[in-house]
C-alpha atoms as a PDB file:
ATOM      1  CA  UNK A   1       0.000   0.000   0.000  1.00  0.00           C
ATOM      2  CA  UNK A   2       1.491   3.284  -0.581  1.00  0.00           C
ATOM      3  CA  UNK A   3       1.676   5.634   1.740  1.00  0.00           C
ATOM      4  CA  UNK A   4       0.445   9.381   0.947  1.00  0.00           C
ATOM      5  CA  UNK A   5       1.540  11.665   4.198  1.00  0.00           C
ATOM      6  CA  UNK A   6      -0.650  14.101   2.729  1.00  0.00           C
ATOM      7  CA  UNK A   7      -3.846  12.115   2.862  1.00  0.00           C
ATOM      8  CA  UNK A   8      -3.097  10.750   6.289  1.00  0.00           C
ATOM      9  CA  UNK A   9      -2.841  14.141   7.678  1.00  0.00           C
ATOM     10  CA  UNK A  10      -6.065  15.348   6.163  1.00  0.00           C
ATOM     11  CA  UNK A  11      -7.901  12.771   7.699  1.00  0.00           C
ATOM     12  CA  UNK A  12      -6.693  13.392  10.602  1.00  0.00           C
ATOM     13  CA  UNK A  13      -7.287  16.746  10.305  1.00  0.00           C
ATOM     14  CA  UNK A  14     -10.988  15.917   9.299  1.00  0.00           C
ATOM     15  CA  UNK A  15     -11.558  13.413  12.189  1.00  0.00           C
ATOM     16  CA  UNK A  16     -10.461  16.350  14.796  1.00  0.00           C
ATOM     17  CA  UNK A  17     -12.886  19.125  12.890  1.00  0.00           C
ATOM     18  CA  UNK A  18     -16.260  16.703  13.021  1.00  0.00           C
ATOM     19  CA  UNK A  19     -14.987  15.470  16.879  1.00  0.00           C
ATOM     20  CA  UNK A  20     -14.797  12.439  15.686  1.00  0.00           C
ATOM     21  CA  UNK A  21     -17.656  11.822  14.280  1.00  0.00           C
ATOM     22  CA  UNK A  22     -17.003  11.701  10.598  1.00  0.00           C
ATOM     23  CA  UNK A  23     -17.763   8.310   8.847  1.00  0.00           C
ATOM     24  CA  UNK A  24     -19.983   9.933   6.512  1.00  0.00           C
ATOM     25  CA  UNK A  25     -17.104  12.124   5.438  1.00  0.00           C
ATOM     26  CA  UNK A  26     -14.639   9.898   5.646  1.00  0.00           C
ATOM     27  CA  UNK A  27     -16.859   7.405   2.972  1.00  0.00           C
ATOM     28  CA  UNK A  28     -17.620  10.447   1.333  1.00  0.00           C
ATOM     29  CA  UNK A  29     -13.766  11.534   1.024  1.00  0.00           C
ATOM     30  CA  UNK A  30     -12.475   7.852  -0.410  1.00  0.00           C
ATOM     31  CA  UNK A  31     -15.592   8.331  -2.835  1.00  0.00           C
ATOM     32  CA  UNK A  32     -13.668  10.954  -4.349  1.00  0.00           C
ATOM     33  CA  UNK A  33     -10.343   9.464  -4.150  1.00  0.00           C
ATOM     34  CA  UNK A  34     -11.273   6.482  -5.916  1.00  0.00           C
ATOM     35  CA  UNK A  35     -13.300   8.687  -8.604  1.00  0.00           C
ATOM     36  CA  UNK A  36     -10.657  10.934  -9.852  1.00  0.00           C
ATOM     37  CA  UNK A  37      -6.887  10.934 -10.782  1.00  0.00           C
ATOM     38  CA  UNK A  38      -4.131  10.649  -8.147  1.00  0.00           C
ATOM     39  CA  UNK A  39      -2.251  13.616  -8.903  1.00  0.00           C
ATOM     40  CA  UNK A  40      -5.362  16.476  -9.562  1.00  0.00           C
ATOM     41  CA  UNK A  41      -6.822  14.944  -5.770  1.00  0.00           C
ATOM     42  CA  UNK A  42      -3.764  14.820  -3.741  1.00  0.00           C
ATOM     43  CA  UNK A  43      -3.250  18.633  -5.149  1.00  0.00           C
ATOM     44  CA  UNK A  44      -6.696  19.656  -4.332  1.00  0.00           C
ATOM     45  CA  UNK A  45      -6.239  17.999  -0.728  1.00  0.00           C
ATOM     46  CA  UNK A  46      -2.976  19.961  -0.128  1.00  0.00           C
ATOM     47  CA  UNK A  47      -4.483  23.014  -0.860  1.00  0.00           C
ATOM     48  CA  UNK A  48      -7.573  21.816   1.651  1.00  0.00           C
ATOM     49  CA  UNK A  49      -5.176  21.104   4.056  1.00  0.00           C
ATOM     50  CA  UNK A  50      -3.106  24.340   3.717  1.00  0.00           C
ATOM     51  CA  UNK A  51      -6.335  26.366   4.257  1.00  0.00           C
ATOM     52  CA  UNK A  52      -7.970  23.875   6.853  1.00  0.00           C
ATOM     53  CA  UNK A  53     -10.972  23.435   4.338  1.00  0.00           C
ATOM     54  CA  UNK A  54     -12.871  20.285   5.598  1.00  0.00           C
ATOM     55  CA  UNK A  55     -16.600  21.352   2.936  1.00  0.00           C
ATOM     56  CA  UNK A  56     -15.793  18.025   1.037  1.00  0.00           C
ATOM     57  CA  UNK A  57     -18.366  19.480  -1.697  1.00  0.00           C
ATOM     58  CA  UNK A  58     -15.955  22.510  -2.047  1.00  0.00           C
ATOM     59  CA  UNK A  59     -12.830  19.811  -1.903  1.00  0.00           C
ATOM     60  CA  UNK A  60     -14.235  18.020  -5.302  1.00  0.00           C
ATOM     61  CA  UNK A  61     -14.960  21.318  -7.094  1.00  0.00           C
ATOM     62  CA  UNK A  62     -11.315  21.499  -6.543  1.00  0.00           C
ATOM     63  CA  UNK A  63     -10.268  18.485  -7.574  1.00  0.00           C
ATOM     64  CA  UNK A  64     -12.200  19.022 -10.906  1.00  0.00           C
ATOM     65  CA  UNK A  65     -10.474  22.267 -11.652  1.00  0.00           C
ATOM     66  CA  UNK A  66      -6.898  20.478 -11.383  1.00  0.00           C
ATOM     67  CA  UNK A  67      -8.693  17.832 -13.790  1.00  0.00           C
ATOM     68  CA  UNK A  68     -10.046  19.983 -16.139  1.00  0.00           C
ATOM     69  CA  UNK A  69      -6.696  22.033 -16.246  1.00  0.00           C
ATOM     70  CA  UNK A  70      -4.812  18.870 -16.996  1.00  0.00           C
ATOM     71  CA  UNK A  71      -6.869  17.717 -19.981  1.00  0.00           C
ATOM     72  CA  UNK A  72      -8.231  20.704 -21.043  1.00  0.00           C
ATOM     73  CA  UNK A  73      -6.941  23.968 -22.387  1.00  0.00           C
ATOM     74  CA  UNK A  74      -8.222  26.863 -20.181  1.00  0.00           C
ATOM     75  CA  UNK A  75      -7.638  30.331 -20.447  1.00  0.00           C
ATOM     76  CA  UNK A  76      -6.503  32.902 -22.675  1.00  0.00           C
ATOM     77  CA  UNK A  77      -3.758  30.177 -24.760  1.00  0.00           C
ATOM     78  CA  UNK A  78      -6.672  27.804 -26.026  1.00  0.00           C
ATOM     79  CA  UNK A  79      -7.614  30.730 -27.875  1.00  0.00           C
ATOM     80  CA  UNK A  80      -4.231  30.140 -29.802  1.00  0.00           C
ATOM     81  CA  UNK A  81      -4.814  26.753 -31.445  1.00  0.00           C
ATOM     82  CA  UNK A  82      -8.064  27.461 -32.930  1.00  0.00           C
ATOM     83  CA  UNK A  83      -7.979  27.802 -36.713  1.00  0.00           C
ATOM     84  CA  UNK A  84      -8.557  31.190 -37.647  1.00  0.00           C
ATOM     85  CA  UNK A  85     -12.287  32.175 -38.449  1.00  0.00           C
ATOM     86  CA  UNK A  86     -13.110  32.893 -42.217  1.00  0.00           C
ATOM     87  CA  UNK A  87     -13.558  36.669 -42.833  1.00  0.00           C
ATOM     88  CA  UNK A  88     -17.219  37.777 -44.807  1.00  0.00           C
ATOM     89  CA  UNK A  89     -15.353  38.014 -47.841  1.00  0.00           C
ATOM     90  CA  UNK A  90     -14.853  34.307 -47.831  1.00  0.00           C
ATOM     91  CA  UNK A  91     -17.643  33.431 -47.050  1.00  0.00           C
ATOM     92  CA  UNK A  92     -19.655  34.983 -50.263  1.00  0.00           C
ATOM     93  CA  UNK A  93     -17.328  33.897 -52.101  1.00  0.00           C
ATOM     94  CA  UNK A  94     -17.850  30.217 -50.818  1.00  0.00           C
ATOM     95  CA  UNK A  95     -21.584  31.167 -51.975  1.00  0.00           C
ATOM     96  CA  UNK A  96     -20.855  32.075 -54.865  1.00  0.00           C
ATOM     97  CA  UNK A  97     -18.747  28.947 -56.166  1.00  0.00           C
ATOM     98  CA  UNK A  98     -21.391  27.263 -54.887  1.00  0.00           C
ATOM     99  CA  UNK A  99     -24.092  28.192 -56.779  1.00  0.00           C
ATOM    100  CA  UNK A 100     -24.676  26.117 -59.864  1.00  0.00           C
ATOM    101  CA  UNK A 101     -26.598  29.030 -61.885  1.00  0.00           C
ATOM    102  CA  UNK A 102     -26.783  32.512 -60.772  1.00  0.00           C
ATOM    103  CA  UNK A 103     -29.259  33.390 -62.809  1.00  0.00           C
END
């Protein structure tokens, strides 16, 4: 079993803030572990622990931005790989092969 210092001390952490009483959270938390990527959830939980966030609805949200930066392209740069959009010009003139008989 690997060990992942990290997600013993947030559990700990969470244990202490719901006095013990956190088996709901605790189910709910390896839910989410065993949903997403390693890497975007141990992130997420560092920057939980960092800020003593313990909302595990809050801790997914997070966990899904660190996904959705790793596979997609966000921001201003995705703008850079899109093929450029055809100006009006092109476009009539795209009509205007087009049509068989202008007539």
């Amino acid at each position: 079993m690997v060990n992942l210092p990290v997600l013993d001390a947030y559990v700990t952490a969470l244990i202490k803030h719901l006095n013990g009483r956190g088996t709901r959270a605790l189910n709910r938390l390896l839910q989410i572990k065993r949903t997403y990527p390693a890497q975007p959830f141990l992130a997420a939980l560092e920057q939980a622990l960092k800020y003593g966030l313990f909302d595990l609805t809050r801790l997914e949200s997070m966990v899904l931005r660190h996904v959705a930066g790793d596979f997609f392209a966000l921001g201003e740069s995705s703008h850079d790989n899109l093929p450029n959009e055809p100006d009006d010009k092109d476009d009539e003139q795209t009509k205007n092969d087009s049509d068989p008989d202008p007539a």
